[in-house]
N, C-alpha and C. Protein backbone atom coordinates (compact mmCIF):
# COMPACT_ATOMS: atom_id res chain seq x y z
N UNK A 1 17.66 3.84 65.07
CA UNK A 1 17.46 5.21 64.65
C UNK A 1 16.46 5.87 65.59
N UNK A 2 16.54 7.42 65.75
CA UNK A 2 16.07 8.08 66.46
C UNK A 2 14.52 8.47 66.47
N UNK A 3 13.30 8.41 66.40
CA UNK A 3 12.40 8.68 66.09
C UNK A 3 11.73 10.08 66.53
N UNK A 4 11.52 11.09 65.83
CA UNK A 4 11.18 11.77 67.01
C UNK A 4 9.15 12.37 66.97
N UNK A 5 9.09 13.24 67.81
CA UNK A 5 7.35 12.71 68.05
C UNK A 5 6.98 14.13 67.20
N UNK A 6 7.70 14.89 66.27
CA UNK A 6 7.70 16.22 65.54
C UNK A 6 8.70 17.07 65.48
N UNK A 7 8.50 17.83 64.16
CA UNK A 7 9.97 18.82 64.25
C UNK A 7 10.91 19.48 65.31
N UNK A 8 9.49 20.10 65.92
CA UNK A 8 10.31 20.76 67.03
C UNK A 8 11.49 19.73 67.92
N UNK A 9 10.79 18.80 68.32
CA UNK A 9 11.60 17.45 69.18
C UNK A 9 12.89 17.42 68.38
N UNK A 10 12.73 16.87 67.15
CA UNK A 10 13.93 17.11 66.39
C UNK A 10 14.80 17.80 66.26
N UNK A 11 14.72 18.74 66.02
CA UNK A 11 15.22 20.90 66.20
C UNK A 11 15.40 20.64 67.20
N UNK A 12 14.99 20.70 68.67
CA UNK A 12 16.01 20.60 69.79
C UNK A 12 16.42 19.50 69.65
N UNK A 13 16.57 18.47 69.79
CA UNK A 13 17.52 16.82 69.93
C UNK A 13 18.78 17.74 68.86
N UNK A 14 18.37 18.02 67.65
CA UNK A 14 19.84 18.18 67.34
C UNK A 14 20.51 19.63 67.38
N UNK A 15 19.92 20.05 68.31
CA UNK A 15 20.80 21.53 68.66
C UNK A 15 21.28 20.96 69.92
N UNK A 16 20.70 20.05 71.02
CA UNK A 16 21.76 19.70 71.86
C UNK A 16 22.69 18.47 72.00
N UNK A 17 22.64 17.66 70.94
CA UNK A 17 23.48 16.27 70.53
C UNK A 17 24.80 16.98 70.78
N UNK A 18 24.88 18.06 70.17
CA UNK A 18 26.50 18.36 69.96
C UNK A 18 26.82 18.69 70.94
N UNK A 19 26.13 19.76 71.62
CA UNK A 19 26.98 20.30 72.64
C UNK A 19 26.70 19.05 74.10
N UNK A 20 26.23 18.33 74.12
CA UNK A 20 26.14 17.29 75.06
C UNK A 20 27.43 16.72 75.09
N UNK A 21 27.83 15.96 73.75
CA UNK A 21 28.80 15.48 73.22
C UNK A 21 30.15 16.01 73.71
N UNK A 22 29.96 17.34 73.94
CA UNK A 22 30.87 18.03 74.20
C UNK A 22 31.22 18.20 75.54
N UNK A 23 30.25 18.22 76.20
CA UNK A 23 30.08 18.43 78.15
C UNK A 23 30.73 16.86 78.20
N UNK A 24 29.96 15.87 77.71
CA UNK A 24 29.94 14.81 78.36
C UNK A 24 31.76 14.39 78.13
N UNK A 25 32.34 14.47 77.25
CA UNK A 25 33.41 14.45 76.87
C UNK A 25 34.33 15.16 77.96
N UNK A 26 34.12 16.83 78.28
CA UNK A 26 34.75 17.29 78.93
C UNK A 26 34.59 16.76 80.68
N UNK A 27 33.46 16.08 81.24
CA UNK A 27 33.47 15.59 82.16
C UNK A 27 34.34 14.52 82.24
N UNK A 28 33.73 13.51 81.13
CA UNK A 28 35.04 12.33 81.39
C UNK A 28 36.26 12.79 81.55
N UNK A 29 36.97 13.89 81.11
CA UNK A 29 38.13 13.81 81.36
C UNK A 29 38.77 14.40 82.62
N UNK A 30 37.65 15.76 82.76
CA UNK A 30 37.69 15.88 84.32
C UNK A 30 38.10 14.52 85.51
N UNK A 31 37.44 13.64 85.18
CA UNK A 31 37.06 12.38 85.61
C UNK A 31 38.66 11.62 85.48
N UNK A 32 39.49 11.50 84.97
CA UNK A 32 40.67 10.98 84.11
C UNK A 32 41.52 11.40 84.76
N UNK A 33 40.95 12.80 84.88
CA UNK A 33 42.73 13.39 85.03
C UNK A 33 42.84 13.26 87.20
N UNK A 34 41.66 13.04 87.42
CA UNK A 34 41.67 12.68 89.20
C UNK A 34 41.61 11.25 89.22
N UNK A 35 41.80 10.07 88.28
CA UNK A 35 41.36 8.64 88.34
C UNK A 35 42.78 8.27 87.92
N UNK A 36 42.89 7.28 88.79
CA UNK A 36 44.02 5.92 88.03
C UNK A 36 43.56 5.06 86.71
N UNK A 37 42.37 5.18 86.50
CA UNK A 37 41.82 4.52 85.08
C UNK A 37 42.21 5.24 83.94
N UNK A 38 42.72 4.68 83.17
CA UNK A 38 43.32 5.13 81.70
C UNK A 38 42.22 4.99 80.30
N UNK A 39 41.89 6.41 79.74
CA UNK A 39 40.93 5.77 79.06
C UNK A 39 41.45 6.08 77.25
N UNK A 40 40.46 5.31 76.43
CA UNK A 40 40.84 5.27 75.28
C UNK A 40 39.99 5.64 74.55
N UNK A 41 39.08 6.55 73.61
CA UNK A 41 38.22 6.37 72.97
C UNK A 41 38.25 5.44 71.66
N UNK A 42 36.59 5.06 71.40
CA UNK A 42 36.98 4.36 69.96
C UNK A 42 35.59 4.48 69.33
N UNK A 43 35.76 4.73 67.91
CA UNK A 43 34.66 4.65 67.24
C UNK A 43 34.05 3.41 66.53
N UNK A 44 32.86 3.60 66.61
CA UNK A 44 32.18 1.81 66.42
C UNK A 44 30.75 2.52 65.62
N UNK A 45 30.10 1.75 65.40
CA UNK A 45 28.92 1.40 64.35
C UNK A 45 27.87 1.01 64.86
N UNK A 46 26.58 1.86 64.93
CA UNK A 46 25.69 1.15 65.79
C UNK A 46 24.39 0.50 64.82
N UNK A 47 24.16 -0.33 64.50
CA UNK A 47 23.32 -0.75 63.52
C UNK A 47 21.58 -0.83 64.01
N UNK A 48 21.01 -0.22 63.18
CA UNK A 48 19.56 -0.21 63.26
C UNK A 48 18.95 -2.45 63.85
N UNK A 49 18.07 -2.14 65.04
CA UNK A 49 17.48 -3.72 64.97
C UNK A 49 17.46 -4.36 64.02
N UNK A 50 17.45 -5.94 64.22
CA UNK A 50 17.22 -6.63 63.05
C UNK A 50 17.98 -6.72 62.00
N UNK A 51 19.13 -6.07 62.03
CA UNK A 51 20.32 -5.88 60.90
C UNK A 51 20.96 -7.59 61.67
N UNK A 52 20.74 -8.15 60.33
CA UNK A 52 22.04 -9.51 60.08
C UNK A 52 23.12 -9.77 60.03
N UNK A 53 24.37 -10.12 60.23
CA UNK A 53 25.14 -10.52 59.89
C UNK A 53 25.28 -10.32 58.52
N UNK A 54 24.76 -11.03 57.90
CA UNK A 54 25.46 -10.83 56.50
C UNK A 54 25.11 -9.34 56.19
N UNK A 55 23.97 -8.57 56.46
CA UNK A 55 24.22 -7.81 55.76
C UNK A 55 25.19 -6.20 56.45
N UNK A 56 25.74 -6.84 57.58
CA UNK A 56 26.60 -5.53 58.00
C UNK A 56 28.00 -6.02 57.22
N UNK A 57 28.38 -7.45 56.95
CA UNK A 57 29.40 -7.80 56.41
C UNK A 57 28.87 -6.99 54.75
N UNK A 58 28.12 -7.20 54.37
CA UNK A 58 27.75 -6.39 52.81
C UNK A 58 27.98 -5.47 52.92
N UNK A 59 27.54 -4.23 53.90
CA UNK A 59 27.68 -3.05 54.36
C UNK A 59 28.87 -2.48 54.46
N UNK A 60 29.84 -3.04 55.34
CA UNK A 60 31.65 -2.81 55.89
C UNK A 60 31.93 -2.84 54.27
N UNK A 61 31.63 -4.28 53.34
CA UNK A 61 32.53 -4.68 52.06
C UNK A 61 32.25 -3.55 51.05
N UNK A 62 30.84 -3.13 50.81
CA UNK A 62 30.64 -1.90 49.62
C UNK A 62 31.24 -0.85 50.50
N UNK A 63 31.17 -0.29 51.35
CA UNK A 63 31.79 0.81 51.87
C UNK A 63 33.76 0.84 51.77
N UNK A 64 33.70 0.16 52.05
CA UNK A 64 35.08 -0.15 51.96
C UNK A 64 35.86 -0.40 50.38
N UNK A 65 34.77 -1.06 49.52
CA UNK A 65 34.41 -0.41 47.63
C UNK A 65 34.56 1.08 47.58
N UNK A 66 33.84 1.58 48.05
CA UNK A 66 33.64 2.54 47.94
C UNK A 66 34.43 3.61 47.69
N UNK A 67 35.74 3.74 48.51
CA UNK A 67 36.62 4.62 48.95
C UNK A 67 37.44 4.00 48.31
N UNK A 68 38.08 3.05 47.36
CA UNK A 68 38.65 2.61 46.40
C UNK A 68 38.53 2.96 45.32
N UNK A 69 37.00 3.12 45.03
CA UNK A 69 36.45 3.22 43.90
C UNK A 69 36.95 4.10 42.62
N UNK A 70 36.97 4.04 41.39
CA UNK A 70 37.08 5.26 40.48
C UNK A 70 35.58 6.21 40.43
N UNK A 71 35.52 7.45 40.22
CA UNK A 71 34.55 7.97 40.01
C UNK A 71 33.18 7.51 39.52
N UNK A 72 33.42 6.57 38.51
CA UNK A 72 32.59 5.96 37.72
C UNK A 72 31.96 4.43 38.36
N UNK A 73 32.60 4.09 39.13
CA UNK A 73 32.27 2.63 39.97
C UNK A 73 31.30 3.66 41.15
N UNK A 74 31.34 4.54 41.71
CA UNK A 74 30.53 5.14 43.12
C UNK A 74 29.19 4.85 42.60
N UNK A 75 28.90 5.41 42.04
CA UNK A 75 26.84 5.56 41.52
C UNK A 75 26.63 4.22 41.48
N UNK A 76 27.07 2.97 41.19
CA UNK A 76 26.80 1.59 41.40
C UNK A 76 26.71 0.85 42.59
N UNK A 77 27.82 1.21 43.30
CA UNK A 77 28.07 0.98 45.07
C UNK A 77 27.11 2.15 45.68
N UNK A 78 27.10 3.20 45.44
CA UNK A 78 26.02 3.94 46.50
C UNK A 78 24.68 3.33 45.68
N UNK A 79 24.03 2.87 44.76
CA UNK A 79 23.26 2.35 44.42
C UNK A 79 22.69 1.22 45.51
N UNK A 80 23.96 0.32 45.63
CA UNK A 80 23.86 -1.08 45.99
C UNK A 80 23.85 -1.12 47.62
N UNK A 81 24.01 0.26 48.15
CA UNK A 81 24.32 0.16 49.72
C UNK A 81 23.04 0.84 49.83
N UNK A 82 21.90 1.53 49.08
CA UNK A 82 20.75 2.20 49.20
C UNK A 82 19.78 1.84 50.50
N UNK A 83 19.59 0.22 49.91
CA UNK A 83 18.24 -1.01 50.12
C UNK A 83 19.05 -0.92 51.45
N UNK A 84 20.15 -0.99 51.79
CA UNK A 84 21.09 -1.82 52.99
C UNK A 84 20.48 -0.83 54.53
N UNK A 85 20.41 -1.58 55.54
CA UNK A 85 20.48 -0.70 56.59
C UNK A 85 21.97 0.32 56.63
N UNK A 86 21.94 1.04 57.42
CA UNK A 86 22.60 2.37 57.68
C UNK A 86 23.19 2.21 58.97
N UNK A 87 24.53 1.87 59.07
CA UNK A 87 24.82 2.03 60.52
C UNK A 87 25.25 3.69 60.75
N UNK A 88 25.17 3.93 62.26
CA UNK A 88 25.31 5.39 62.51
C UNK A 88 26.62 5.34 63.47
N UNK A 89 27.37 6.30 63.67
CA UNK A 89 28.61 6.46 63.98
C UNK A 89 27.87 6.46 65.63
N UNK A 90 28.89 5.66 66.26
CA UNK A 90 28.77 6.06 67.88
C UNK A 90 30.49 5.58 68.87
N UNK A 91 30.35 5.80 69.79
CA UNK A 91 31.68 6.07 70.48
C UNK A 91 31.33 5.76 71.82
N UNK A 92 32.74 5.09 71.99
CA UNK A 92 32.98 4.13 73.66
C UNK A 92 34.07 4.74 74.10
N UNK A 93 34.01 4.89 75.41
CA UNK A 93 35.14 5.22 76.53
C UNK A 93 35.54 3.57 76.96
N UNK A 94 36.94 3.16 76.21
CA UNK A 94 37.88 2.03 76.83
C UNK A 94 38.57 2.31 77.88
N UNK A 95 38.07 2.06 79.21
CA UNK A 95 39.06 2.30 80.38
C UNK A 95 39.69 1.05 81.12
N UNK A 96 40.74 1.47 81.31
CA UNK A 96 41.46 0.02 82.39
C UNK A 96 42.29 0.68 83.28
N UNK A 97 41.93 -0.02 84.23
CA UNK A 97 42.90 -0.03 85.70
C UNK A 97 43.29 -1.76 85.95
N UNK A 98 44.41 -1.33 86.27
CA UNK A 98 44.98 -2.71 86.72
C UNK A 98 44.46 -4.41 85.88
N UNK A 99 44.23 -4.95 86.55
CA UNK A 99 43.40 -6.28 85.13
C UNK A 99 42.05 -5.34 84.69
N UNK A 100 41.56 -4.62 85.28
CA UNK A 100 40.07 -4.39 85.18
C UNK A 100 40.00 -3.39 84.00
N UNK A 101 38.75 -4.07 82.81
CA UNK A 101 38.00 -2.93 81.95
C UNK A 101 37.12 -2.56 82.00
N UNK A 102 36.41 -1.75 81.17
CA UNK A 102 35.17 -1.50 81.56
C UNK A 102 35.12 -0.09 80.21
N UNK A 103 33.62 -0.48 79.90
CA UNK A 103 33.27 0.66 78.25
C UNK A 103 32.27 1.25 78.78
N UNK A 104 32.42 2.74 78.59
CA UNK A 104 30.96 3.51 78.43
C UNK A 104 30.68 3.90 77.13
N UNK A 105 29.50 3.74 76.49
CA UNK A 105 28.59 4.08 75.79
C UNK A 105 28.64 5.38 75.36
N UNK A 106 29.32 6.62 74.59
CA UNK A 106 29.39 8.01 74.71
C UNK A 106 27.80 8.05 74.14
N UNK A 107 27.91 7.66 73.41
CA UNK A 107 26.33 7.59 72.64
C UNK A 107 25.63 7.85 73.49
N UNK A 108 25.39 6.32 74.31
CA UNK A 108 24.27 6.33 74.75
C UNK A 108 24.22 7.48 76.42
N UNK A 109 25.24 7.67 76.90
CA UNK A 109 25.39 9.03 77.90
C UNK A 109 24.90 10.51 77.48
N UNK A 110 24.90 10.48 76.10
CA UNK A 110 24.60 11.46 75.57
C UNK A 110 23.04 11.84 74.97
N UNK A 111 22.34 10.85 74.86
CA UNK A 111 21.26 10.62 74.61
C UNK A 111 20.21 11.23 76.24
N UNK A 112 21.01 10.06 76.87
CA UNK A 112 20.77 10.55 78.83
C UNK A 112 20.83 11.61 78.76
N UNK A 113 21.29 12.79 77.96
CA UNK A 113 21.65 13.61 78.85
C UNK A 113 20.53 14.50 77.94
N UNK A 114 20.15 14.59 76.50
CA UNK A 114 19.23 14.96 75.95
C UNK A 114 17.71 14.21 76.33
N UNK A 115 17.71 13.43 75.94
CA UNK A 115 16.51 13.08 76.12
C UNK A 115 15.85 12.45 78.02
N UNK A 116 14.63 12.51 78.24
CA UNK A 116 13.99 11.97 79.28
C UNK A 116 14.04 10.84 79.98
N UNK A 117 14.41 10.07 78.70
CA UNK A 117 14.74 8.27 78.89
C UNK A 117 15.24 7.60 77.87
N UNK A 118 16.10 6.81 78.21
CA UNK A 118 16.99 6.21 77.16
C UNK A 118 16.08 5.75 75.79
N UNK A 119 15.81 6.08 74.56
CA UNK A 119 15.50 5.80 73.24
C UNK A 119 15.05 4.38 73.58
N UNK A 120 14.21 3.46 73.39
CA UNK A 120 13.96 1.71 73.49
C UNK A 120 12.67 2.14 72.45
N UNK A 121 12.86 0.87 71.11
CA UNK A 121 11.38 0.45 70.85
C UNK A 121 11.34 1.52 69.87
N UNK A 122 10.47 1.49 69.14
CA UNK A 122 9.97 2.24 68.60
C UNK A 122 9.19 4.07 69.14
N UNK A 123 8.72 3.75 70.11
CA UNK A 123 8.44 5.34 70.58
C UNK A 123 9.50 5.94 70.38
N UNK A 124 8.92 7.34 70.14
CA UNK A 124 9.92 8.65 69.81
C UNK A 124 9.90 8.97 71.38
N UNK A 125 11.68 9.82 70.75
CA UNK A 125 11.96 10.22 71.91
C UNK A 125 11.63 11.37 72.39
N UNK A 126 11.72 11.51 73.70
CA UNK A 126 11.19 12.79 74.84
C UNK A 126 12.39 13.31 75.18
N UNK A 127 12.63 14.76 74.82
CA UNK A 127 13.54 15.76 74.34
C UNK A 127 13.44 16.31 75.77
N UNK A 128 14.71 15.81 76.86
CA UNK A 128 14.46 16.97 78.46
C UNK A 128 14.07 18.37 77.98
N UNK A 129 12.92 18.91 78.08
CA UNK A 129 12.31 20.03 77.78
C UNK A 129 13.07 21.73 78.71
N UNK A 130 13.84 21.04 80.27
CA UNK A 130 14.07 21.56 80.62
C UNK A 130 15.55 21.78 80.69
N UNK A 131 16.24 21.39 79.38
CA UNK A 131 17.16 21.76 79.33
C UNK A 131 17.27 23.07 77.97
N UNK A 132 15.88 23.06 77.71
CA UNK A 132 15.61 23.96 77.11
C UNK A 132 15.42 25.66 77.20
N UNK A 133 15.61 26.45 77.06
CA UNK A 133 15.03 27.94 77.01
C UNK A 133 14.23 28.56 76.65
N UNK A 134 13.00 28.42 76.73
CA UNK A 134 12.04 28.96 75.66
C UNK A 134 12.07 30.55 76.05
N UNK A 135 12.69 30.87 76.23
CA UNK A 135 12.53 32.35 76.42
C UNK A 135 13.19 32.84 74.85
N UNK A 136 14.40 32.43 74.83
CA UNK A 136 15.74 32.24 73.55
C UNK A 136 15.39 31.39 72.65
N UNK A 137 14.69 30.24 72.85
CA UNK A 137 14.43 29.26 72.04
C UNK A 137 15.87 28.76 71.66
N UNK A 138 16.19 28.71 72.87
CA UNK A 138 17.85 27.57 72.39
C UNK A 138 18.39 27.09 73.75
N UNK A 139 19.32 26.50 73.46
CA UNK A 139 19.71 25.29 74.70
C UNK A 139 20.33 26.08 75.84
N UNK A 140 19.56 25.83 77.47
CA UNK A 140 19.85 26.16 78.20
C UNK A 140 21.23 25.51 78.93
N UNK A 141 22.48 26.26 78.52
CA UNK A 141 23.58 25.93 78.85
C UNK A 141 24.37 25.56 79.93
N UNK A 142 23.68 26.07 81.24
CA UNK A 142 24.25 25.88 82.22
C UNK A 142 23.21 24.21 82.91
N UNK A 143 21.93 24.46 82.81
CA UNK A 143 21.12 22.93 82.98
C UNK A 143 21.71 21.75 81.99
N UNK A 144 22.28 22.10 80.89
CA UNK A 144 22.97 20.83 79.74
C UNK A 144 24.42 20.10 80.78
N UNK A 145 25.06 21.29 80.91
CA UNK A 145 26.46 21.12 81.83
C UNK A 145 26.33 20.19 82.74
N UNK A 146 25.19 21.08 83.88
CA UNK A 146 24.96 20.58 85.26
C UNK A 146 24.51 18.56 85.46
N UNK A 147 23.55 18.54 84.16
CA UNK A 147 23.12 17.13 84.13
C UNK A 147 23.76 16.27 83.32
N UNK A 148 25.12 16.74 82.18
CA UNK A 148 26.14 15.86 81.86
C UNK A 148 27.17 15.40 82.68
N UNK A 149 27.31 16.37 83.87
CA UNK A 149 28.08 16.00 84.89
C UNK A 149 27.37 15.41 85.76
N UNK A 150 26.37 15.50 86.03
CA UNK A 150 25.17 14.48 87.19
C UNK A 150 25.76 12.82 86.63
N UNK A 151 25.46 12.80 85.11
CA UNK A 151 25.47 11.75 84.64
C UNK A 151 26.83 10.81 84.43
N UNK A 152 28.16 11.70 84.41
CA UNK A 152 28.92 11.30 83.94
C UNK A 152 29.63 10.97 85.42
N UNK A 153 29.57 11.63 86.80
CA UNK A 153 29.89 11.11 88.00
C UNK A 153 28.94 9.71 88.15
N UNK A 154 28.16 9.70 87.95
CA UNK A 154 27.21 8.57 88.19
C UNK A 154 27.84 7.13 87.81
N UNK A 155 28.38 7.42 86.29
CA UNK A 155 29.13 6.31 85.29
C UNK A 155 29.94 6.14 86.41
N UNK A 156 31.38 6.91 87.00
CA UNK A 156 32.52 6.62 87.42
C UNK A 156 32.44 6.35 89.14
N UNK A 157 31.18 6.95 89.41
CA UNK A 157 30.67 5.87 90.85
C UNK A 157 30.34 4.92 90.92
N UNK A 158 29.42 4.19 89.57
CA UNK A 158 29.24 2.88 89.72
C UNK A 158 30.25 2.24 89.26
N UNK A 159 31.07 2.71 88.01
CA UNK A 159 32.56 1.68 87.73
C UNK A 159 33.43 1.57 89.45
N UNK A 160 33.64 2.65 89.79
CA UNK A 160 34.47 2.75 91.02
C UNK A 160 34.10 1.40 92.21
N UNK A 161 32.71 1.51 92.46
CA UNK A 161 31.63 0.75 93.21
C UNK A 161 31.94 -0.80 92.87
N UNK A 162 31.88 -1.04 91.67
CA UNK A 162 32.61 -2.04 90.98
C UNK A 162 33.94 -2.56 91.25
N UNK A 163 34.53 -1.67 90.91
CA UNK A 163 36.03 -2.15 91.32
C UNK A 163 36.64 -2.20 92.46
N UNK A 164 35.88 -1.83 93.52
CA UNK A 164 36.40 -2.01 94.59
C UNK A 164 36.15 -3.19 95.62
């Protein structure tokens, strides 16, 4: 989970999560449609440190209760998944060329592209300030673009670099 070092940090991190999400997305495919690599997205589960085994298997099983459930069984299962860690939704680029695969992280590209340095550890994160506007007090759109595409050529130069 994300920590951040005060509201404001917060307030921007999530005014530009989305639209990152969105650049970074539209680069990859930029990226796709000039590449012989075929890609796939997929959604996956990223679990807070220190989460066990058993208890992501507890986690998948009440959730999966859950959406079965009658009305009257939910308040017991959301009860029982309370105590449980929380996994958070995140997303991989599956690409293959020829035998070769290879996953990017959407998550974590997207984080790159908000924050200063990749999230590690407990320190909160450092919100690129200069993808900011303080004039508007909202996300400077054309610096968000410019450095999701910095980042997302970077990915498909080093896969490329790789495969060759």
């Amino acid at each position: 989970m994300l920590k951040f070092a005060d509201a404001i940090a917060r307030r921007q991190a999530d005014m530009l999560m989305q639209p990152a999400l969105i650049r970074v997305i539209d680069n990859i495919r930029k990226h796709l449609e000039d590449s012989t690599w075929q890609g796939t997205y997929q959604e996956t589960q990223m679990w807070p440190p220190d989460t066990s085994e058993a208890e992501m298997r507890q986690v998948k099983a009440l959730q999966a209760q859950v959406v079965t459930a009658s009305p009257e069984e939910i308040p017991a299962l959301q009860a029982a998944l309370e105590p449980l860690p929380t996994p958070f939704p995140g997303y991989e680029l599956h690409l293959e060329k020829d035998d070769q695969q290879r996953i990017v992280d959407v998550w974590e590209l997207c984080c790159c592209v908000c924050f200063q340095h990749f999230p590690t550890g407990d320190a909160p994160v450092a919100v690129d300030t200069t993808l900011w506007d303080a004039d508007i007090d909202d996300v400077d759109w054309l610096r968000l673009d410019t450095k999701a595409k910095e980042l997302v050529d970077e990915v498909f130069t080093t896969i490329e670099a790789h495969h060759a």
